[in-house]
C-alpha atoms as a PDB file:
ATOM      1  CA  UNK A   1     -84.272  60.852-174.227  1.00  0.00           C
ATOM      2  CA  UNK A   2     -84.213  63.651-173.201  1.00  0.00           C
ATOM      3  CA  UNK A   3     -83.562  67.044-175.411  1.00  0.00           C
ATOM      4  CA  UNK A   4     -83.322  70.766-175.678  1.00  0.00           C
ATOM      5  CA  UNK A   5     -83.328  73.684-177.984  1.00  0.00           C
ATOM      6  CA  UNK A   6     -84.126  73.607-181.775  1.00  0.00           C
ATOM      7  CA  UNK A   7     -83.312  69.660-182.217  1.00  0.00           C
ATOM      8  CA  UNK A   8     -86.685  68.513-180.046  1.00  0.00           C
ATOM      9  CA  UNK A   9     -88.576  68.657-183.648  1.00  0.00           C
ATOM     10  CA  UNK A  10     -85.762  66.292-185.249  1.00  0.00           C
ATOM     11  CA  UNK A  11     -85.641  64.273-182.171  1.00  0.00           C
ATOM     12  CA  UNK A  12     -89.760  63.989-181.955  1.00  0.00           C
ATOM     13  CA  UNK A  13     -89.928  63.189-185.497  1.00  0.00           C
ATOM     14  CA  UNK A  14     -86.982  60.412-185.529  1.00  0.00           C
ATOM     15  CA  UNK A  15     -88.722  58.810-182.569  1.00  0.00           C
ATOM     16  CA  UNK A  16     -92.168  58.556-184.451  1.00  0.00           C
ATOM     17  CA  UNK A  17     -90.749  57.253-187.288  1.00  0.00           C
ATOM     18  CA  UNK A  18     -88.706  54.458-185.627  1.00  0.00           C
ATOM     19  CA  UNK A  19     -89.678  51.416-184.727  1.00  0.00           C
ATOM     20  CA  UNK A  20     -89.263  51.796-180.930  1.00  0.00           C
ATOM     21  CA  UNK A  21     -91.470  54.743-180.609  1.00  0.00           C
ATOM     22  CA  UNK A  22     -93.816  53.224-178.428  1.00  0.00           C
ATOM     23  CA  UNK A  23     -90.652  52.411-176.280  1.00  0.00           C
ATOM     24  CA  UNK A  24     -89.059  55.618-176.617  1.00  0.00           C
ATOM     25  CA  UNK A  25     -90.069  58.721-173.611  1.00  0.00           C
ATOM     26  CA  UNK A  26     -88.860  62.008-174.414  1.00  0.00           C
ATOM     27  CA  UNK A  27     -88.703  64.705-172.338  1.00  0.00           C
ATOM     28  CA  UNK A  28     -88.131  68.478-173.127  1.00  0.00           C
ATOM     29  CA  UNK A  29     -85.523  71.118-171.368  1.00  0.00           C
ATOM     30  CA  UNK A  30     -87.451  73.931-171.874  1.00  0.00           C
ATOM     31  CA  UNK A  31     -85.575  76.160-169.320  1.00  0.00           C
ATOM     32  CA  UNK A  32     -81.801  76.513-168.124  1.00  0.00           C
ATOM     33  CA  UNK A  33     -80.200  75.524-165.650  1.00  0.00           C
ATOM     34  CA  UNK A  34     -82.678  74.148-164.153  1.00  0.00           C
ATOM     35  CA  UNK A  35     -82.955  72.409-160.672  1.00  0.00           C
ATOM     36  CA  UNK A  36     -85.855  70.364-160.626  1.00  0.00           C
ATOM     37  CA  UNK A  37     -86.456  67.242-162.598  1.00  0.00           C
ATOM     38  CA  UNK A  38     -89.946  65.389-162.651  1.00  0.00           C
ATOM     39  CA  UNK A  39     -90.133  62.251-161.464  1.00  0.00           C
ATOM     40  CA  UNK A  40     -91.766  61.112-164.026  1.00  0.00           C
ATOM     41  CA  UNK A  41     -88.422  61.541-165.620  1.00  0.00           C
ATOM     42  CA  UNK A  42     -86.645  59.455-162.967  1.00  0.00           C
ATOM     43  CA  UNK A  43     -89.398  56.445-162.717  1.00  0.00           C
ATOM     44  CA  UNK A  44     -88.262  56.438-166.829  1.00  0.00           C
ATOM     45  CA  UNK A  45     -84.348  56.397-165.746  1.00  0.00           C
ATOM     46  CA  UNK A  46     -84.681  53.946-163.085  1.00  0.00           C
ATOM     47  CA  UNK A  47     -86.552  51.388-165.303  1.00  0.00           C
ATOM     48  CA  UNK A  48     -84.267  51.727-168.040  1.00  0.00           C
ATOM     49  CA  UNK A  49     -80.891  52.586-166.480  1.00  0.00           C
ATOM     50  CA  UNK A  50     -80.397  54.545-169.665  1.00  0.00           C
ATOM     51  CA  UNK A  51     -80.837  58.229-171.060  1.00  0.00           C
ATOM     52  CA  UNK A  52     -79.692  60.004-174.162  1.00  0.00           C
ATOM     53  CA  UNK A  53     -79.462  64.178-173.980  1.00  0.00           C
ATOM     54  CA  UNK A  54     -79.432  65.509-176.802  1.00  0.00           C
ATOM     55  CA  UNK A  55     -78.627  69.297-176.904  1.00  0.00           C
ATOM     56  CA  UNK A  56     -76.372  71.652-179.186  1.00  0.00           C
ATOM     57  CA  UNK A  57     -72.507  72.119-178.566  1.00  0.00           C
ATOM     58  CA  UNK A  58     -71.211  74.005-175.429  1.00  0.00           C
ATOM     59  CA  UNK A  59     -68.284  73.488-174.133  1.00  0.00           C
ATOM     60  CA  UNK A  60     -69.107  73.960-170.952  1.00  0.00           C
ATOM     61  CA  UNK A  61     -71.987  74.050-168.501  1.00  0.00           C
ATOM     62  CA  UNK A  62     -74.832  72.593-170.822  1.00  0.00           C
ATOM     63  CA  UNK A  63     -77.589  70.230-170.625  1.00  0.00           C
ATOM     64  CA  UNK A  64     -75.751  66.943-169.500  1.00  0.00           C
ATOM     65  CA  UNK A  65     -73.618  68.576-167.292  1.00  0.00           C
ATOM     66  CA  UNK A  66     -76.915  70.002-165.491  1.00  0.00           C
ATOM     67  CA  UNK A  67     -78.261  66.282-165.508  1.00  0.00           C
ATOM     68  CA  UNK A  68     -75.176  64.323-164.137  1.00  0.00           C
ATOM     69  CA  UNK A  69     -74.945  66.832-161.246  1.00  0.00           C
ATOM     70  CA  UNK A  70     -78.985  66.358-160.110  1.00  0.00           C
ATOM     71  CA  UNK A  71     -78.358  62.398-160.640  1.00  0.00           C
ATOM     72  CA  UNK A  72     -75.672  62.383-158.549  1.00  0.00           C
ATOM     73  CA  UNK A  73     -77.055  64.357-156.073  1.00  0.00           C
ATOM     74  CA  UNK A  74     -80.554  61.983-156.059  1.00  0.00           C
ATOM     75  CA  UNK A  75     -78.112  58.626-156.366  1.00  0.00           C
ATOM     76  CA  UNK A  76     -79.950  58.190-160.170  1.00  0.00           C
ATOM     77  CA  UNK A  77     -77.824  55.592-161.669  1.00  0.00           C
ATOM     78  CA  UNK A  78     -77.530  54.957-165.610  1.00  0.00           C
ATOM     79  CA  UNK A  79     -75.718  51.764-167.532  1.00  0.00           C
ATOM     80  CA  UNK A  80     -73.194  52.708-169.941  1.00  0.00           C
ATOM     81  CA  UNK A  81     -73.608  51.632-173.256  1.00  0.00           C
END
């Protein structure tokens, strides 16, 4: 997972109270746009061919727009689900 802005403290507190938190990484956007992402982050995405951004509302330019355009440039590829 991977979140930004005021819902990291929802998100960090859902994950520790579920039952897949020892499954669970979450990573933090702490600035914007960015254009580096750890590879910590993309040893996570390649082992689990998924991710889940969670960020607030913008139409356009935001968080997961910023994330599918580094993927695409590194060939990071995620399942749909």
């Amino acid at each position: 997972m991977i979140a930004m802005g005021p819902l990291v403290n929802n998100v960090l507190e859902a994950i520790q109270l579920s039952e897949t938190a020892e499954k669970t990484d979450l990573f933090t956007a702490v600035r914007f746009p960015f254009n580096l992402i750890p590879d910590a982050l993309i040893e996570s995405i390649s082992k689990s061919k998924r991710i889940i951004l969670l960020e607030e509302h913008v139409a356009q330019g935001g968080l997961a727009q910023q994330f599918l355009y580094h993927f695409a440039k590194k060939n990071i590829a995620t399942e749909k689900i």
